[in-house]
Protein backbone atom coordinates (compact mmCIF):
# COMPACT_ATOMS: atom_id res chain seq x y z
CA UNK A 1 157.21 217.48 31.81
CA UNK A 2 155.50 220.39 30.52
CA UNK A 3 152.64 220.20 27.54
CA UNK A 4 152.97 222.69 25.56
CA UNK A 5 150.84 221.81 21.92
CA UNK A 6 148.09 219.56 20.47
CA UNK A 7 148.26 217.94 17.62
CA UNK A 8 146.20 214.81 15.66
CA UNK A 9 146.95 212.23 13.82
CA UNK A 10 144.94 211.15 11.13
CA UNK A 11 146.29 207.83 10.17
CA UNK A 12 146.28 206.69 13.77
CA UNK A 13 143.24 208.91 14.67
CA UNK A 14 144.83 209.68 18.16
CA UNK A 15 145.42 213.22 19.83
CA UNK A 16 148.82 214.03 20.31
CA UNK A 17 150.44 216.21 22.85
CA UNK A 18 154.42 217.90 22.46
CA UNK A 19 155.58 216.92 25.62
CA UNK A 20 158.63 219.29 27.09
CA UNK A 21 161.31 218.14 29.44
CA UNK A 22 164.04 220.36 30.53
CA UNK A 23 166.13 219.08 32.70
CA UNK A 24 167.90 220.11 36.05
CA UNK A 25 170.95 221.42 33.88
CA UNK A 26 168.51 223.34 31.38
CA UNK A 27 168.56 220.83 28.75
CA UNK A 28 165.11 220.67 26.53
CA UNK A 29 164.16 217.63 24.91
CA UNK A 30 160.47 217.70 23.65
CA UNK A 31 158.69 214.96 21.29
CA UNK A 32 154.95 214.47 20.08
CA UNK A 33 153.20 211.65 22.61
CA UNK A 34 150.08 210.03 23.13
CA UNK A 35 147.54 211.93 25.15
CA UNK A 36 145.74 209.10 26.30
CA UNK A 37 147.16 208.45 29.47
CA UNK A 38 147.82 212.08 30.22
CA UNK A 39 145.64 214.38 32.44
CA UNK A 40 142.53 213.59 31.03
CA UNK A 41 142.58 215.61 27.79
CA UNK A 42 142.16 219.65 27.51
CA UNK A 43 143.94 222.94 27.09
CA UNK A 44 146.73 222.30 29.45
CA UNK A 45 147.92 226.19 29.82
CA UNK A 46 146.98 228.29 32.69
CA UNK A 47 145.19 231.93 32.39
CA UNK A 48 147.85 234.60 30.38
CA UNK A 49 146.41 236.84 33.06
CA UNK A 50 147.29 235.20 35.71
CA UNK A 51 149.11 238.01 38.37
CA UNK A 52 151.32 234.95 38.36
CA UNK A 53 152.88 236.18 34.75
CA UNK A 54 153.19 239.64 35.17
CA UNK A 55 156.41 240.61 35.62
CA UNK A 56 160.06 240.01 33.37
CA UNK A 57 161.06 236.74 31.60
CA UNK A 58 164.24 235.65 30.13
CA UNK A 59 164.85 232.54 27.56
CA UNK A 60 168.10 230.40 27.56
CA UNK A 61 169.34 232.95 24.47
CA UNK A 62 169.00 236.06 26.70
CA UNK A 63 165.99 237.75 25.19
CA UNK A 64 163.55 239.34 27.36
CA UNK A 65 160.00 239.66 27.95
CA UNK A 66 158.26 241.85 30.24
CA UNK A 67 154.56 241.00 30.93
CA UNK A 68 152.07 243.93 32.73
CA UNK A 69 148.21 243.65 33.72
CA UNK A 70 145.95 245.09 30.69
CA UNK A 71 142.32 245.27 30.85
CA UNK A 72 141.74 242.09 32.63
CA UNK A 73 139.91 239.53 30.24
CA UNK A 74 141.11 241.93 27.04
CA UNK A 75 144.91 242.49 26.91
CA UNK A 76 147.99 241.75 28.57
CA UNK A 77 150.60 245.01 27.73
CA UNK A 78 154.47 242.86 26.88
CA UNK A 79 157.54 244.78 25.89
CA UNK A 80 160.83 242.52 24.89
CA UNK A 81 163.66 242.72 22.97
CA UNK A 82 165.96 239.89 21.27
CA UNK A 83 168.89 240.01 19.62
CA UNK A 84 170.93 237.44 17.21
CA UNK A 85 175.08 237.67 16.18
CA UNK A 86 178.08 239.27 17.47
CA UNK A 87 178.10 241.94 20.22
CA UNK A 88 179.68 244.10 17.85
CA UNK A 89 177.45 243.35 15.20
CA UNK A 90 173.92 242.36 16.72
CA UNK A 91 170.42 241.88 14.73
CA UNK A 92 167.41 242.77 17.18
CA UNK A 93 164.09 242.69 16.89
CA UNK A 94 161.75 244.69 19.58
CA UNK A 95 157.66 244.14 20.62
CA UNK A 96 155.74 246.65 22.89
CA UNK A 97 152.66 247.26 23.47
CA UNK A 98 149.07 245.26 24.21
CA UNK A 99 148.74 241.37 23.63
CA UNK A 100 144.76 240.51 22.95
CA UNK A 101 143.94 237.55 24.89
CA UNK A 102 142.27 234.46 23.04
CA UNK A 103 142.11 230.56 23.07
CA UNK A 104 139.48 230.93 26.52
CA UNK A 105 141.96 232.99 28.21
CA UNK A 106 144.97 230.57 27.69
CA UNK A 107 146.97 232.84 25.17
CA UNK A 108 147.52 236.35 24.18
CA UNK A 109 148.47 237.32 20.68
CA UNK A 110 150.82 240.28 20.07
CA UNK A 111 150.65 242.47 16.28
CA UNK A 112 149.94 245.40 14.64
CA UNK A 113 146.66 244.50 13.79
CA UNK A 114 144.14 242.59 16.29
CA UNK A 115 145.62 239.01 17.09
CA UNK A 116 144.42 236.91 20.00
CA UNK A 117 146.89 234.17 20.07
CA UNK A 118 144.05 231.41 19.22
CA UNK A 119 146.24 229.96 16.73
CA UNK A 120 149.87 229.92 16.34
CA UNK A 121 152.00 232.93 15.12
CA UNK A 122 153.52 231.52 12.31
CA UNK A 123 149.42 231.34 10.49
CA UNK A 124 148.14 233.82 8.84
CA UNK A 125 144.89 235.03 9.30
CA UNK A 126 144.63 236.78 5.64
CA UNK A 127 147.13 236.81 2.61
CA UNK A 128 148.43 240.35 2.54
CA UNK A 129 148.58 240.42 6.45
CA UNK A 130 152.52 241.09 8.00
CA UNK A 131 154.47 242.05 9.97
CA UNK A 132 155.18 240.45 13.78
CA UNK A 133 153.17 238.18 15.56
CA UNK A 134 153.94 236.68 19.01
CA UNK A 135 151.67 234.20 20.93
CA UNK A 136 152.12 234.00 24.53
CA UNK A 137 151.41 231.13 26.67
CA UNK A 138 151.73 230.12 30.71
CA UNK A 139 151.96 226.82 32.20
CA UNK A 140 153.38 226.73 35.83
CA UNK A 141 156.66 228.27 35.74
CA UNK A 142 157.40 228.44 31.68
CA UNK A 143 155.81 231.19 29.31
CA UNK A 144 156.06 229.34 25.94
CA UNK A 145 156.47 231.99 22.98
CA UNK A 146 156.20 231.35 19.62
CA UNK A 147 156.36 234.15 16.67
CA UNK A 148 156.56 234.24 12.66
CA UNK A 149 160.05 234.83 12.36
CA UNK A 150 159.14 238.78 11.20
CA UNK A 151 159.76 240.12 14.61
CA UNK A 152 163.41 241.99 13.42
CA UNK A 153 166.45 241.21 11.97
CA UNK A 154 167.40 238.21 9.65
CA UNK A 155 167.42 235.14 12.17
CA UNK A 156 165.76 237.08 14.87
CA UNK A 157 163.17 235.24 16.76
CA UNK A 158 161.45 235.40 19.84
CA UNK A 159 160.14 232.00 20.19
CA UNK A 160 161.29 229.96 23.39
CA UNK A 161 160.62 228.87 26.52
CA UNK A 162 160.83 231.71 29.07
CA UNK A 163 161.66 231.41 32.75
CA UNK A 164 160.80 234.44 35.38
CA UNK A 165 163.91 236.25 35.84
CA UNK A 166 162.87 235.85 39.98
CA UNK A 167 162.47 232.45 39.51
CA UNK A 168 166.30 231.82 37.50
CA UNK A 169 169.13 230.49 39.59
């Protein structure tokens, strides 16, 4: 199982976590859990500069993500492109360039403006602020992305679970 989000819950005043499973056949089931019980509480992603992520990842929908050493503690640099829809009539949506790192080194936040990844892609920071935003995260084999849905075409997303191309079967 793989952690990949915190949540609370007020009512119940207990800390959630989103628990991912994918199984040997690639099949993801994830659900919100209890933490207590689990690892002692935290930030359960590893370092976004870790040499471990540099390099290209791939999600179950084919889109691509290609993560390269920035200025170490600053930036990661990512290029990746997705695409949605028929071959012969594809939407596509394309990021490149540096991803500021945030969240005590556990994410990096790709935009046109400054974006460390702190919080999740789909908030705002301001109200007339657009445009794409990706946050990357790294936990032992699985880059978790999540964006704002503004990252191309209608429908075109690059939110997923990513696997290192070296490491697919």
């Amino acid at each position: 199982m793989i952690v990949n989000a915190t949540g609370y819950d007020s009512k119940n005043k207990k800390t959630l976590i989103c628990g991912v499973y994918i199984s040997p056949k690639g099949i993801t089931t994830f659900g919100w859990l209890n933490q207590e019980g689990f690892f002692g509480g935290g930030n359960f992603m590893d370092p976004i500069d870790d040499p471990k992520v540099f390099g290209d990842w791939t999600d179950k929908s084919g889109n691509d993500i290609t993560i390269k050493p920035g200025e170490s503690g600053r930036y990661v640099v990512i290029e990746g492109d997705a695409t949605i829809g028929p071959s012969d009539n594809p939407r596509t949506g394309f990021i490149s360039g540096p991803a500021f790192i945030g969240d005590g080194g556990k994410a990096a936040g790709y935009t046109d403006s400054h974006y460390d990844g702190a919080a999740p892609a789909s908030t705002k920071s301001s109200e007339d602020e657009s445009g794409c935003r990706v946050r990357l995260r790294y936990s032992g084999y699985y880059l978790f992305v999540d964006d704002n849905e503004e990252c191309g075409g209608q429908g075109v997303s690059f939110s997923g679970i990513y696997l290192k191309k070296s490491a697919k079967k």
